[in-house]
Protein backbone atom coordinates (compact mmCIF):
# COMPACT_ATOMS: atom_id res chain seq x y z
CA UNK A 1 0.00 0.00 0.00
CA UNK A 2 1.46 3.35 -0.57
CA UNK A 3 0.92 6.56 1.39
CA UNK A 4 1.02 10.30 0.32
CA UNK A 5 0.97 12.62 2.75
CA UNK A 6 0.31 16.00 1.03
CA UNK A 7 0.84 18.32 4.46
CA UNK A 8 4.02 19.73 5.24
CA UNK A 9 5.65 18.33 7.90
CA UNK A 10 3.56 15.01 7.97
CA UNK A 11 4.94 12.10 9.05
CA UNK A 12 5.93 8.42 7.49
CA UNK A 13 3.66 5.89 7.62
CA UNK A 14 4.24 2.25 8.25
CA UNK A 15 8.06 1.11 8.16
CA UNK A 16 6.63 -1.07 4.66
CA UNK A 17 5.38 2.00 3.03
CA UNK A 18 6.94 4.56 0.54
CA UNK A 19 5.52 8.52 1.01
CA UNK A 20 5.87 11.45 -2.20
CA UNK A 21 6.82 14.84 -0.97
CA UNK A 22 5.49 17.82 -3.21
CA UNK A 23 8.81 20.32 -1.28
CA UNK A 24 11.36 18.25 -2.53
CA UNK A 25 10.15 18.60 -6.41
CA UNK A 26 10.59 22.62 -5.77
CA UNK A 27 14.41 22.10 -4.82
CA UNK A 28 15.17 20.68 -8.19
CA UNK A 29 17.13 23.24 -10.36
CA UNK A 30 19.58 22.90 -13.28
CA UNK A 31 22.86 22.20 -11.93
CA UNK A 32 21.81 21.00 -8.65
CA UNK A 33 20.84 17.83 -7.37
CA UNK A 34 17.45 16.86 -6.85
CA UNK A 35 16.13 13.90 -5.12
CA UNK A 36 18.01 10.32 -4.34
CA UNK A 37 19.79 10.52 -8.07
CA UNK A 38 22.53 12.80 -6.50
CA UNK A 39 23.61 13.28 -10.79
CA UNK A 40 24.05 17.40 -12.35
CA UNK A 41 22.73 18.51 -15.39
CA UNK A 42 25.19 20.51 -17.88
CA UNK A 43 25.12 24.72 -17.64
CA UNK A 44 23.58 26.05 -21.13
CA UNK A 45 26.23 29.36 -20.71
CA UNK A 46 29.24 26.66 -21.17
CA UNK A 47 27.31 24.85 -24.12
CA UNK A 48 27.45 29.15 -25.51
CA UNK A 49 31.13 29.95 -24.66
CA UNK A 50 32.88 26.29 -25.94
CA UNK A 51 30.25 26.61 -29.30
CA UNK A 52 31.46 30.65 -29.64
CA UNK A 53 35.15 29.53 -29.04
CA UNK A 54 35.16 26.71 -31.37
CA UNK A 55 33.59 29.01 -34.25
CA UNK A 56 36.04 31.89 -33.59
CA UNK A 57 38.83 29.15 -33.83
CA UNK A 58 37.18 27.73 -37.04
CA UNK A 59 37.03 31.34 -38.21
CA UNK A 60 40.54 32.13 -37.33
CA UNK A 61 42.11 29.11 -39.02
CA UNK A 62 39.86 29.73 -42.11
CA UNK A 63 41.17 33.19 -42.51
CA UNK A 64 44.78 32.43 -42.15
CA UNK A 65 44.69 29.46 -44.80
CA UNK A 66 42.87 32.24 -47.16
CA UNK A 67 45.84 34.45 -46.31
CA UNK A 68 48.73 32.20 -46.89
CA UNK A 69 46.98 30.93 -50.16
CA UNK A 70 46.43 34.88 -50.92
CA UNK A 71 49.93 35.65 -50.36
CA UNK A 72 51.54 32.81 -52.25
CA UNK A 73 49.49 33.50 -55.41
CA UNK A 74 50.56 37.29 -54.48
CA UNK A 75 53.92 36.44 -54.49
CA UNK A 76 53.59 34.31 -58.05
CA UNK A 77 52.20 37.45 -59.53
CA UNK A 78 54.80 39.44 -58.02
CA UNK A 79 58.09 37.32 -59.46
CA UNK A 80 55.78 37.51 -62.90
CA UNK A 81 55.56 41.23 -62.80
CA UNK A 82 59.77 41.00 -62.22
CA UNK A 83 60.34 38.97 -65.00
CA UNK A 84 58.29 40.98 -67.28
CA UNK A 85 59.29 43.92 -66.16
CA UNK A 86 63.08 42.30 -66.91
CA UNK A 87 61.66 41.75 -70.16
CA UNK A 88 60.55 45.21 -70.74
CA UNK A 89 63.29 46.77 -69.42
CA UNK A 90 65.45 45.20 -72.17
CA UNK A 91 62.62 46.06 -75.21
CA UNK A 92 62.66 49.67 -73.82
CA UNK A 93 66.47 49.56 -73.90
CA UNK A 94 66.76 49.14 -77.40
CA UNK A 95 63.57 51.04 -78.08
CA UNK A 96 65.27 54.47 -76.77
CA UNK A 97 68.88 53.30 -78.52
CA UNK A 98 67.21 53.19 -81.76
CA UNK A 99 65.03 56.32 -81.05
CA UNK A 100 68.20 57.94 -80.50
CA UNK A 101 69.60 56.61 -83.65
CA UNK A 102 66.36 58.16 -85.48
CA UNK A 103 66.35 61.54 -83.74
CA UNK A 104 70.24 61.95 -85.19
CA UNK A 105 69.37 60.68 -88.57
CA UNK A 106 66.75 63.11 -88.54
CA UNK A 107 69.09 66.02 -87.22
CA UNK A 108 71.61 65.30 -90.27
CA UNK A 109 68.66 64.87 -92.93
CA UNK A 110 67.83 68.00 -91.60
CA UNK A 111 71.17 69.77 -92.10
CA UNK A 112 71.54 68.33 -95.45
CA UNK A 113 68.16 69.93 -96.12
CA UNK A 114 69.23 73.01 -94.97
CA UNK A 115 72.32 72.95 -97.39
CA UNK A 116 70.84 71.81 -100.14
CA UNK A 117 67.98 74.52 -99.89
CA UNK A 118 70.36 76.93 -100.45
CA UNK A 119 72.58 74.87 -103.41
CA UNK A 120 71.20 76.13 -105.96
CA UNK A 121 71.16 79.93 -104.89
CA UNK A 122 74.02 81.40 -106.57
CA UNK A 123 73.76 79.21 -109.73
CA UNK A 124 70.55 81.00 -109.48
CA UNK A 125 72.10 84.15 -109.43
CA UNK A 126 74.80 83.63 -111.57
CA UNK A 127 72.72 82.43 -114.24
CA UNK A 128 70.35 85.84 -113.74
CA UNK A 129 72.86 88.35 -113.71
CA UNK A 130 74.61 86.71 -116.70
CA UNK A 131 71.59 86.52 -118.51
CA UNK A 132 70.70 89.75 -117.72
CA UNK A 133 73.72 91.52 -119.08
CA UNK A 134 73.28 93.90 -122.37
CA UNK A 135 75.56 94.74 -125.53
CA UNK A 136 78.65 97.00 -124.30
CA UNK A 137 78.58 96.04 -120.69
CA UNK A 138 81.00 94.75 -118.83
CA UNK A 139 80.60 93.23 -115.75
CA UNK A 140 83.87 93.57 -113.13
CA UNK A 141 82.72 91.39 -110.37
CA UNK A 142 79.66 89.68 -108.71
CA UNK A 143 79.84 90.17 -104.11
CA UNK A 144 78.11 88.67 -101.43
CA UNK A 145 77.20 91.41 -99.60
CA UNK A 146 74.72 90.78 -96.28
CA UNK A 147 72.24 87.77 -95.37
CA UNK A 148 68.31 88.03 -94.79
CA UNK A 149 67.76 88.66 -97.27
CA UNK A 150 70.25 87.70 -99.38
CA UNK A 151 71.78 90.83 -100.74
CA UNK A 152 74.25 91.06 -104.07
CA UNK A 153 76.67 93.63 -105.22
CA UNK A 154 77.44 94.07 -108.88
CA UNK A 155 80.11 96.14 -109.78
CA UNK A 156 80.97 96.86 -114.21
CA UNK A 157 81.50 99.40 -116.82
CA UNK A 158 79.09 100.22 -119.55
CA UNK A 159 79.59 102.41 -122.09
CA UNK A 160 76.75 104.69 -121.48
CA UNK A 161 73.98 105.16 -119.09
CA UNK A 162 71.38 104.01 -121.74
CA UNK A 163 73.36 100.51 -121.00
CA UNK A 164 73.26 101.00 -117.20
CA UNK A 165 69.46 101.18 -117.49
CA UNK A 166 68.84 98.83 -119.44
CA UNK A 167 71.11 96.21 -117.60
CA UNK A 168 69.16 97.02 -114.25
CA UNK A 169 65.69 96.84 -116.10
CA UNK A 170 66.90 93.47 -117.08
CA UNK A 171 67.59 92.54 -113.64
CA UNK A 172 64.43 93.38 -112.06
CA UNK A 173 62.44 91.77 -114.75
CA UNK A 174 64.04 88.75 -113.39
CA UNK A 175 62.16 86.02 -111.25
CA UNK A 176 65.15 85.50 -108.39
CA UNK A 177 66.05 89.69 -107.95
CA UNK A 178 64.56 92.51 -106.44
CA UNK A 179 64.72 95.91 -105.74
CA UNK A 180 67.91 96.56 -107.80
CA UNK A 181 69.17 100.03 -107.31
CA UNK A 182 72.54 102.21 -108.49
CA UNK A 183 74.83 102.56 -106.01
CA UNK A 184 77.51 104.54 -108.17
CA UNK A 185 78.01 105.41 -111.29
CA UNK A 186 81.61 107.50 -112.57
CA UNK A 187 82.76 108.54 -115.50
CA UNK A 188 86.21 107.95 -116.74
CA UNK A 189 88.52 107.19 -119.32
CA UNK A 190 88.47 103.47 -120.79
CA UNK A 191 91.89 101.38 -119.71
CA UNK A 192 92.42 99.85 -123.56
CA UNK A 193 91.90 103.47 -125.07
CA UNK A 194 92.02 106.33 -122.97
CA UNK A 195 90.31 108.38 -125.27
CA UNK A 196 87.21 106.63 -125.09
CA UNK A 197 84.67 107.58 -121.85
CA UNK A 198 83.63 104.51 -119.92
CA UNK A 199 80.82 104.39 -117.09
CA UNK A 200 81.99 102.76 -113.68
CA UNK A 201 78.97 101.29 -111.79
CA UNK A 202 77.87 99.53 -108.41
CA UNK A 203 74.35 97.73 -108.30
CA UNK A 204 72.72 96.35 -105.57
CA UNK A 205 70.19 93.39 -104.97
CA UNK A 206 68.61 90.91 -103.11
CA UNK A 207 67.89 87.85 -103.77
CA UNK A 208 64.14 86.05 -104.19
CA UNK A 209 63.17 82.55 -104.05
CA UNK A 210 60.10 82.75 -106.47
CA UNK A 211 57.03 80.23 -105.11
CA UNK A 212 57.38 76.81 -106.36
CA UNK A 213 54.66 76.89 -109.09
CA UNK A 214 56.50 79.47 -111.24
CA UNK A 215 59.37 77.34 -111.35
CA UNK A 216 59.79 74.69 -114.24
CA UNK A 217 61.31 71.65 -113.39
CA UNK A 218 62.72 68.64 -115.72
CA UNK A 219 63.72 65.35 -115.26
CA UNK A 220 67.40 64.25 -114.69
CA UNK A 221 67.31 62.15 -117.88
CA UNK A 222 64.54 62.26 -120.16
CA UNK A 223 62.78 59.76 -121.99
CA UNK A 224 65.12 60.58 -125.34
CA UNK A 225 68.58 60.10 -123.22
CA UNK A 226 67.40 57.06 -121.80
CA UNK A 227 65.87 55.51 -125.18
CA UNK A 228 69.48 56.52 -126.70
CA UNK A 229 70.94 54.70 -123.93
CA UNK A 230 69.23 51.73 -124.43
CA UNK A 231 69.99 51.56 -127.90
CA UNK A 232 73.75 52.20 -127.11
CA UNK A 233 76.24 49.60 -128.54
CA UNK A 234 76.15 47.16 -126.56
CA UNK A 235 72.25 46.44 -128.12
């Protein structure tokens, strides 16, 4: 038979019986023993702390194996950049050596140009002046005189001022001299016959380069040189 006494502080029964106790239920808690068992029940705060510590561990080694891979493909990359920057060093080497080599080529093509712009200048004038001279006048001598522009003293004899003029009227008609003028003009006594009066003169010039479309070119060899050449003896 068993007993329950349900008031506090009630007594056992019989010695053969077995009595339930309502006060002893409320002094059960987590952690604490309860009843005959005498066992303890596990605290939820270090279930919390050992779960939070093993995923901050987890966390931790995940990061550093994402670094160590990061910095070994970092440091692939970086012997990659070395080598090609190696590379290009050499390539841009050469690149500025030959660069260089142009920019001097192009400072003595330049030069050359320069010289050979003015080449033809005094055959110009020459070939003006000569061209230029009239019947009984004689022509003494032919001066540089002063640059920019290009400025040309003529010194003769004529034998009279009708020749003078006309020489100088000559001159400016041509397509390489301008603004001809009479320096000085004297008369005196010719050297081969000192009866005869001469006229002593000094003209001065400057030179022109006329634009390029008024100028008539030709070929080196024409197509009549080089069929004569081909039908040389050796054909």
């Amino acid at each position: 038979m068993i007993e329950v006494n349900l008031l506090p502080g009630g007594k056992k029964g019989s010695s053969g019986g077995f009595s339930f106790n309502l006060d002893a239920l409320k002094n059960l808690r987590p952690g604490r023993g309860g009843g005959g068992g005498g066992g303890s029940s596990t605290d939820p705060y270090q279930i919390f702390f050992a779960a939070a510590a093993a995923i901050a561990i987890g966390y931790i080694g995940f990061t550093f194996m994402s670094l160590r891979s990061e910095s070994a493909e970092l440091d692939v990359q970086l012997q990659t950049a070395i080598d090609d920057s190696t590379r290009n060093a050499a390539i841009i080497q050469r690149t500025n050596a030959l660069r260089a080599r142009a920019d001097s080529i192009q400072e003595r093509v330049a030069i050359i140009q320069e010289i050979d712009a003015h080449r033809y200048t005094w055959p110009h004038v020459l070939d003006e002046i000569g061209a230029a001279v009239p019947d009984y006048t004689w022509l003494r001598e032919v001066l540089y005189s002063s640059d920019n522009p290009l400025t040309i003293r003529v010194a003769g004899r004529a034998a009279s001022y009708f020749a003078i003029t006309s020489f100088m009227r000559r001159l400016e008609a041509s397509r390489f001299l301008r603004s001809v003028r009479l320096e000085t003009s004297q008369q005196i006594a010719s050297e081969e016959s000192p009866e005869d009066l001469v006229y002593m003169f000094e003209l001065v010039m400057t030179y022109e380069s006329p634009p390029m479309d008024e100028l008539e070119t030709v070929p080196l060899f024409n197509d009549g040189t080089v069929q004569a050449q081909s039908a040389g003896p050796g054909n």
